[in-house]
N, C-alpha and C. Protein backbone atom coordinates (compact mmCIF):
# COMPACT_ATOMS: atom_id res chain seq x y z
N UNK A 1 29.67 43.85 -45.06
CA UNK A 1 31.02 44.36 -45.20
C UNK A 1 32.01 43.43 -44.54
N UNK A 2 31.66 43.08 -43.42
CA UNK A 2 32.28 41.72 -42.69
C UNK A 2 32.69 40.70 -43.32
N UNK A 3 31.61 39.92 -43.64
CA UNK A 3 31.67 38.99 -44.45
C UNK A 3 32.62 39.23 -46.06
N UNK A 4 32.81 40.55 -46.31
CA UNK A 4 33.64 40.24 -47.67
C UNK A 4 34.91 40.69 -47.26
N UNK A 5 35.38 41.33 -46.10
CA UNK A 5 36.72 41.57 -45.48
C UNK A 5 37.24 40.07 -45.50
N UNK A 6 36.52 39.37 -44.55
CA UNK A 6 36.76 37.59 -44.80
C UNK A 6 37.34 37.01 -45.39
N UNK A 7 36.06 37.07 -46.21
CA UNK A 7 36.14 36.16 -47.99
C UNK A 7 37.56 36.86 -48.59
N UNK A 8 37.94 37.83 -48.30
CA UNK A 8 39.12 38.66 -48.81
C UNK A 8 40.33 38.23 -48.23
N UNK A 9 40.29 38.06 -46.41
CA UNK A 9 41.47 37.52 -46.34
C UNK A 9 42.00 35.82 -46.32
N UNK A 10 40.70 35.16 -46.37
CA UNK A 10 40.93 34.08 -46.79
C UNK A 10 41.59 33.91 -48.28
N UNK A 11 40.90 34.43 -49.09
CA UNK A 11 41.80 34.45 -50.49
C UNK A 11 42.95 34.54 -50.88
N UNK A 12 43.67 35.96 -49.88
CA UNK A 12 44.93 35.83 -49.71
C UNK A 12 45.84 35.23 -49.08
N UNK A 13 45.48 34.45 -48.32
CA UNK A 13 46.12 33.83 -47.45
C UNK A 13 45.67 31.85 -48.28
N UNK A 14 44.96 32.05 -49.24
CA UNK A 14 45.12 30.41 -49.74
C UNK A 14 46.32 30.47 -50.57
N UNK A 15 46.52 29.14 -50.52
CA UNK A 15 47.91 28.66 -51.31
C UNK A 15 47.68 28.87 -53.04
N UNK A 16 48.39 29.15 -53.74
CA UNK A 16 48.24 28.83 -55.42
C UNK A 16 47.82 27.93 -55.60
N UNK A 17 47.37 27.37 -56.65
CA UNK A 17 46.70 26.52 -57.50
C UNK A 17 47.82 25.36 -57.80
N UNK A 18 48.23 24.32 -57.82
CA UNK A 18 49.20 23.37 -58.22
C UNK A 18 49.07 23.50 -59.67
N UNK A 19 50.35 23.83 -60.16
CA UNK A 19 50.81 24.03 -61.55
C UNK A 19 50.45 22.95 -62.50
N UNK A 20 49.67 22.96 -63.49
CA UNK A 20 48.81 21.79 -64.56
C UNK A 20 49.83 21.16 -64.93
N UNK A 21 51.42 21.22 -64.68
CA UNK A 21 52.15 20.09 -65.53
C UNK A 21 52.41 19.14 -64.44
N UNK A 22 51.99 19.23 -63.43
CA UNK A 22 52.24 18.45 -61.92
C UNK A 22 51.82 17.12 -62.14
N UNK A 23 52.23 16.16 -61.92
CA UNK A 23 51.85 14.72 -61.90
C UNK A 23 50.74 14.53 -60.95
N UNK A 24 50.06 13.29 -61.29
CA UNK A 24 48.50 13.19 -60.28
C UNK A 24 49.51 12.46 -59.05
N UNK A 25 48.91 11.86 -57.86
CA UNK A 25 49.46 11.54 -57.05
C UNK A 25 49.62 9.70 -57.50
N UNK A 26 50.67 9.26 -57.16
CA UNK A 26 50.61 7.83 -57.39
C UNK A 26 50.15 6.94 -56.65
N UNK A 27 49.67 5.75 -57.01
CA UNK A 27 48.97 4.69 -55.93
C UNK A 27 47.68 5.14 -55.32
N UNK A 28 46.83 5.35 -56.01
CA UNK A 28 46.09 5.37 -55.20
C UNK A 28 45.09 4.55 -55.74
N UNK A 29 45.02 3.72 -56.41
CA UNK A 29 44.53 2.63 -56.50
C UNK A 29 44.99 1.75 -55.47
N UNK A 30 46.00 1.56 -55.14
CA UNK A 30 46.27 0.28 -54.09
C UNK A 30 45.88 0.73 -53.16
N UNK A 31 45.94 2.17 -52.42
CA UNK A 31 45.87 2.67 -51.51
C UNK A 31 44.25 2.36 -51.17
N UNK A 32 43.52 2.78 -52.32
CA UNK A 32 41.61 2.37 -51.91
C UNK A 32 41.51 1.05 -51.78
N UNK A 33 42.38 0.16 -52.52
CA UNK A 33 42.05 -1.30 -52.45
C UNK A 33 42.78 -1.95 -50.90
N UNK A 34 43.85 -0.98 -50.51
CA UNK A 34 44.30 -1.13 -49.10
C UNK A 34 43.01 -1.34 -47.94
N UNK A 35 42.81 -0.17 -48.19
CA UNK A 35 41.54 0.93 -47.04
C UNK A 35 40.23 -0.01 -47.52
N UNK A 36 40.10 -0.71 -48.62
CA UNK A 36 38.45 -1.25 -48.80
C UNK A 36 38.20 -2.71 -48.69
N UNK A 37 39.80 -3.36 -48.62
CA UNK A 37 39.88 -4.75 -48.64
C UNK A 37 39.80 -5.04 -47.78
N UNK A 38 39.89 -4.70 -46.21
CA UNK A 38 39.50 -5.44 -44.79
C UNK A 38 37.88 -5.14 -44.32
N UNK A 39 37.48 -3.96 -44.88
CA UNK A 39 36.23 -3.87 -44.87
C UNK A 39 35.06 -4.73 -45.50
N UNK A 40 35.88 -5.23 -46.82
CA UNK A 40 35.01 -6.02 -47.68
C UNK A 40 34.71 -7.23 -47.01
N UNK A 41 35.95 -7.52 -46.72
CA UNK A 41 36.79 -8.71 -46.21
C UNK A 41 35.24 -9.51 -44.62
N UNK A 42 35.21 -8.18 -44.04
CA UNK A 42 34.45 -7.91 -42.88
C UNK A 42 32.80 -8.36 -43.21
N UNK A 43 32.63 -7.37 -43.92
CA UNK A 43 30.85 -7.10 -43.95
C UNK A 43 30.87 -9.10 -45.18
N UNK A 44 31.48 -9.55 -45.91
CA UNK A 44 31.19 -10.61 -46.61
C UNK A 44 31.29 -11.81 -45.25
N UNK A 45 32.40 -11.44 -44.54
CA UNK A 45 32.40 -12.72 -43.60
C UNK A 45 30.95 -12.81 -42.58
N UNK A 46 30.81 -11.06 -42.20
CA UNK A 46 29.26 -11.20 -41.22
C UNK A 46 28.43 -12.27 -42.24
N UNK A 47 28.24 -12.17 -43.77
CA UNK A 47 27.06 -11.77 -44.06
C UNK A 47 26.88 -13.37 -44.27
N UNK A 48 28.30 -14.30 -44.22
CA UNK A 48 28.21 -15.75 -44.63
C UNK A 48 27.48 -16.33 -43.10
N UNK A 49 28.27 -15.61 -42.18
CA UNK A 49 28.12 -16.09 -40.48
C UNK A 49 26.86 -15.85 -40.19
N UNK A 50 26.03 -15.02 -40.52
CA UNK A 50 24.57 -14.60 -40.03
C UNK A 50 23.88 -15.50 -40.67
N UNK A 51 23.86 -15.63 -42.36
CA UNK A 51 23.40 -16.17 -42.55
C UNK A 51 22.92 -17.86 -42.74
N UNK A 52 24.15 -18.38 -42.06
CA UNK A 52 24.42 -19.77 -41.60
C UNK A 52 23.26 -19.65 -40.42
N UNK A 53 23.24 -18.86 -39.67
CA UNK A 53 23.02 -18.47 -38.11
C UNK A 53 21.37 -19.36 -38.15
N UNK A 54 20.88 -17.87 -39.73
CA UNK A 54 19.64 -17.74 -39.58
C UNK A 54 19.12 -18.99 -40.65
N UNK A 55 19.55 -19.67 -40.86
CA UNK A 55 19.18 -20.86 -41.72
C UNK A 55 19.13 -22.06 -40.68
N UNK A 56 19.99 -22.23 -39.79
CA UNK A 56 19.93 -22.85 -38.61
C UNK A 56 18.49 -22.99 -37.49
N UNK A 57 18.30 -21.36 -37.24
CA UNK A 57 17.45 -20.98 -36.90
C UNK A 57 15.76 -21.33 -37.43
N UNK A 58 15.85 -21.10 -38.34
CA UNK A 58 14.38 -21.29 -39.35
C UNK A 58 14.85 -22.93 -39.54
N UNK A 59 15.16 -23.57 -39.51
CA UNK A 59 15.35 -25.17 -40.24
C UNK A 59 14.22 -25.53 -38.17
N UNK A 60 15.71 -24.63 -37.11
CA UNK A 60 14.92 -24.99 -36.18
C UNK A 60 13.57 -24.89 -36.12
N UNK A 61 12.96 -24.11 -36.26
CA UNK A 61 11.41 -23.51 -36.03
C UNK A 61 10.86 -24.36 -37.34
N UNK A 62 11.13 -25.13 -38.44
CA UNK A 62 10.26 -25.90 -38.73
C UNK A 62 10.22 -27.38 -38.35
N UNK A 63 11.18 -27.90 -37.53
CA UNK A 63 10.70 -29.20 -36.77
C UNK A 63 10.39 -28.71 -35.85
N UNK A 64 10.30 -27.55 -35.11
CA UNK A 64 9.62 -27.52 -34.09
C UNK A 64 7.71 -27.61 -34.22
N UNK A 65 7.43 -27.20 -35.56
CA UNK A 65 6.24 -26.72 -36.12
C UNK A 65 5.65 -28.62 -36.49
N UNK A 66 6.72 -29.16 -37.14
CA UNK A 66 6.82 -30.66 -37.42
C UNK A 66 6.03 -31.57 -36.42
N UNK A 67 6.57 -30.89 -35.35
CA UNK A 67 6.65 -31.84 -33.83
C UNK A 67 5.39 -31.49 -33.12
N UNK A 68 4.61 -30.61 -33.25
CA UNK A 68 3.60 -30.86 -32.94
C UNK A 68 2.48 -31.47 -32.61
N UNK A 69 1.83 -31.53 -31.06
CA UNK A 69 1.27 -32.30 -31.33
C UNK A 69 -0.23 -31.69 -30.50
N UNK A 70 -1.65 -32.61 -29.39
CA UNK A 70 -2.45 -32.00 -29.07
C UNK A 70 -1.73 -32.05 -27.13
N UNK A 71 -2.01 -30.90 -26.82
CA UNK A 71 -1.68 -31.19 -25.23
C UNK A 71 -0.38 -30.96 -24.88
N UNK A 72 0.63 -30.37 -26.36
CA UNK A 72 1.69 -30.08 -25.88
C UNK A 72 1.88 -28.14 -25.41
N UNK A 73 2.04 -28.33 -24.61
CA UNK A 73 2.14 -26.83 -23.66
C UNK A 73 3.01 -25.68 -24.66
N UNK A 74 2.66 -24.35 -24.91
CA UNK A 74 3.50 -23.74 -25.81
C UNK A 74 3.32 -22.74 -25.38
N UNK A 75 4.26 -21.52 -26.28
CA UNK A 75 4.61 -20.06 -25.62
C UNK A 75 4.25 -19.36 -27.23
N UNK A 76 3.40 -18.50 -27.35
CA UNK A 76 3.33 -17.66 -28.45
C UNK A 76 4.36 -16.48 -28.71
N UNK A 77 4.36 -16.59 -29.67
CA UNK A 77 5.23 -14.86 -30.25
C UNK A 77 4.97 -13.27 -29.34
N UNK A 78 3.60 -13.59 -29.12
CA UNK A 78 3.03 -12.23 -28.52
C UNK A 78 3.00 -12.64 -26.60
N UNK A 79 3.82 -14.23 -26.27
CA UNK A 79 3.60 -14.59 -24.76
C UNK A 79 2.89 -14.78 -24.22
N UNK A 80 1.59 -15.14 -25.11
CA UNK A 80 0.46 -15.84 -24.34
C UNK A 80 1.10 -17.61 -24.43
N UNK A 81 0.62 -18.05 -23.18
CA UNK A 81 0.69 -19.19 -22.80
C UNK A 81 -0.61 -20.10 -22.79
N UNK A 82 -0.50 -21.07 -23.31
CA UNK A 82 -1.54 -22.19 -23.85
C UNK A 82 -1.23 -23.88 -24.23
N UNK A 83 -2.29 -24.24 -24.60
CA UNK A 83 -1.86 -25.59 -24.61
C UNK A 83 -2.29 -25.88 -26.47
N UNK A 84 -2.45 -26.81 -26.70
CA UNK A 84 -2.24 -26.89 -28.39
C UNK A 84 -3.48 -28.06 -27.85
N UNK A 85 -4.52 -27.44 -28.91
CA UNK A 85 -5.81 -27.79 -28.93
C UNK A 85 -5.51 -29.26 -30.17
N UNK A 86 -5.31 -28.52 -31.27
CA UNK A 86 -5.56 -29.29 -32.69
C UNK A 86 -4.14 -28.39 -33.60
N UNK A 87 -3.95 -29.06 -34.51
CA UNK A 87 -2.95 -28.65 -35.73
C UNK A 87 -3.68 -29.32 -37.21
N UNK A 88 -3.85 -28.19 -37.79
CA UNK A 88 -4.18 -28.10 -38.91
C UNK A 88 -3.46 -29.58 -39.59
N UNK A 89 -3.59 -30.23 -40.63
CA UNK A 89 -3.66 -31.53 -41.71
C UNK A 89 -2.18 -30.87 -42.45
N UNK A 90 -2.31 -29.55 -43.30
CA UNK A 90 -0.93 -28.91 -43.99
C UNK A 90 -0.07 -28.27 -42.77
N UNK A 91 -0.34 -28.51 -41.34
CA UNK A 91 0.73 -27.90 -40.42
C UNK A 91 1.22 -26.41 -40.65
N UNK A 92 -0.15 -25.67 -40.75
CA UNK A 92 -0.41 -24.30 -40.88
C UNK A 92 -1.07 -23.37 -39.89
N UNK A 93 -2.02 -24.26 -39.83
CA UNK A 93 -2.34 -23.52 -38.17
C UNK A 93 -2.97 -24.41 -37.14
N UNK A 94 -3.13 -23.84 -36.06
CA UNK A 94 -2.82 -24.21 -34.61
C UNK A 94 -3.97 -23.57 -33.62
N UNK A 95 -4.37 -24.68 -32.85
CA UNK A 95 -5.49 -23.78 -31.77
C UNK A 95 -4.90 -24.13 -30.65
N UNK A 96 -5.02 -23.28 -30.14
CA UNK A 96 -4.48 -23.61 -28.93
C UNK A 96 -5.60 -22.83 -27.66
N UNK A 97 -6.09 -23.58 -26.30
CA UNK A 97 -6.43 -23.29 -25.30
C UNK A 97 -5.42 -22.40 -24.67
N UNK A 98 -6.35 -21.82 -24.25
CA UNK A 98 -5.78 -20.81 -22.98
C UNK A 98 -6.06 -20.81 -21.30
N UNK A 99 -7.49 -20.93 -21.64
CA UNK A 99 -8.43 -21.10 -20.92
C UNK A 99 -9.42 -21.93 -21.03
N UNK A 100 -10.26 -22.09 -19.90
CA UNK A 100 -11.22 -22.91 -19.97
C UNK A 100 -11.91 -22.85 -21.24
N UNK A 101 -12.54 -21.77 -21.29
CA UNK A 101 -13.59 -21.68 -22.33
C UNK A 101 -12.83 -20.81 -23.69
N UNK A 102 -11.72 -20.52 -23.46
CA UNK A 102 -11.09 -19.70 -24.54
C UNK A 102 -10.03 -20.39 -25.45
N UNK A 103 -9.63 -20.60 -26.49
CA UNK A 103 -9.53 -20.67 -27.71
C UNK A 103 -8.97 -20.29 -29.15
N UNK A 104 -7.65 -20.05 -29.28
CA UNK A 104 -7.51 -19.16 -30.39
C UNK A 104 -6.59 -20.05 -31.51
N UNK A 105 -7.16 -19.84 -32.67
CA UNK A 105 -6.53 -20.18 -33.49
C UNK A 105 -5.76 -19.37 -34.53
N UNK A 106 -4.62 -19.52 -34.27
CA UNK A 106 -3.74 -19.07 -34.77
C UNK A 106 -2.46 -19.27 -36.19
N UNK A 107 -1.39 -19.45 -36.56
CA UNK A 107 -0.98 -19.74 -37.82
C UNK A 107 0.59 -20.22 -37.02
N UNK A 108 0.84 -21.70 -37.47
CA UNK A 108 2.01 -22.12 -36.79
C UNK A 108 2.75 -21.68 -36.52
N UNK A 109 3.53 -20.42 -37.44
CA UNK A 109 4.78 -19.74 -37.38
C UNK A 109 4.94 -19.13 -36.02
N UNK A 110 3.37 -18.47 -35.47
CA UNK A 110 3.20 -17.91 -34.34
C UNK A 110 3.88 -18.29 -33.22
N UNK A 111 4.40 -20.03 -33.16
CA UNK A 111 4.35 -20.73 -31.35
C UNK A 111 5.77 -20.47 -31.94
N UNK A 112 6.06 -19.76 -30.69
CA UNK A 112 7.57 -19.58 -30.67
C UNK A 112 8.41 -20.49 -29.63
N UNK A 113 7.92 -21.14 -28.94
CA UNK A 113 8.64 -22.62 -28.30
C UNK A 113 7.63 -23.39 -27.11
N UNK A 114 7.90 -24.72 -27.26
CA UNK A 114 7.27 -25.68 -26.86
C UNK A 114 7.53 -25.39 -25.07
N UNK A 115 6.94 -25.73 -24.29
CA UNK A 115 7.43 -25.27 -22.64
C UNK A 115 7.32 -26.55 -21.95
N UNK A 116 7.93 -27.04 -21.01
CA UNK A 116 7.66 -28.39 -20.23
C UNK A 116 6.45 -27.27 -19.39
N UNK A 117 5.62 -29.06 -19.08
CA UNK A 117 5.05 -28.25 -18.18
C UNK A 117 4.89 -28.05 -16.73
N UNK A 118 4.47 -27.53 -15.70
CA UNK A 118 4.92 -26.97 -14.30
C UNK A 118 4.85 -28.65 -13.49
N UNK A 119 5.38 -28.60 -12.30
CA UNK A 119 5.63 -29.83 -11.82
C UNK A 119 4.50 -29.94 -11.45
N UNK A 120 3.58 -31.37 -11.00
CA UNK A 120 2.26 -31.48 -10.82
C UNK A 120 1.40 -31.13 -11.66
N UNK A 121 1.40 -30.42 -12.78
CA UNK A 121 0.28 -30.02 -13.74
C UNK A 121 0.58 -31.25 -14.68
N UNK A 122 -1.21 -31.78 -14.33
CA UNK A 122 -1.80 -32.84 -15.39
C UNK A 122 -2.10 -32.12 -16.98
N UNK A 123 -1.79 -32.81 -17.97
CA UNK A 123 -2.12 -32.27 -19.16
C UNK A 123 -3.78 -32.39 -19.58
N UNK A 124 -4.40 -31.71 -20.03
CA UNK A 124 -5.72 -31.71 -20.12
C UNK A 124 -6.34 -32.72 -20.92
């Protein structure tokens, strides 16, 4: 019963219907092309800037992959620390020491940067 007292005085209390010979509102084409043109404007400029960024980026990480060599000290994706055993002939994958007796070979993309190594440490 609540609920349709409501619904009742909301009804009366809404405005009429705008009369069908009423003109639509004007401009509002410019008005969306107002409101959508700095936005466009926005997300196209990120998308040139990032992607400069990340082309930069990847060009880096393949001379770094280039530059490879045996005995050069490196940092993996996952932060294991090692030394670069051997590199694959197509510069695909990579072994790298860890340890004395340990060993892993892995897929180039993996070494995420070359490390100097600690002062006094002879290369193996």
């Amino acid at each position: 019963m609540f609920h349709c007292l409501t619904l009742l005085t909301v009804l009366a209390q809404a405005e009429p219907a705008a009369p069908v010979d009423a003109a639509p509102p004007s401009g509002g084409l410019t008005q969306m092309l107002l409101l959508l043109g700095p936005v466009l404007v926005v997300m196209i400029g990120s998308q040139i800037f990032f992607g400069r960024r990340e082309s930069k980026e990847r060009q880096k990480k393949e001379e770094l992959i280039a530059a490879l060599k045996k005995n050069d000290p490196v940092i993996t994706i996952g932060g294991i620390l090692g030394t670069v055993v051997s590199v694959s002939d197509d510069r695909r994958e990579v072994t790298i020491r860890v340890d004395d007796n340990t060993k892993l070979r892995m897929q180039a993309e993996a070494i995420r940067i070359p490390v100097a190594p600690p002062p006094g440490d002879k290369p193996a």
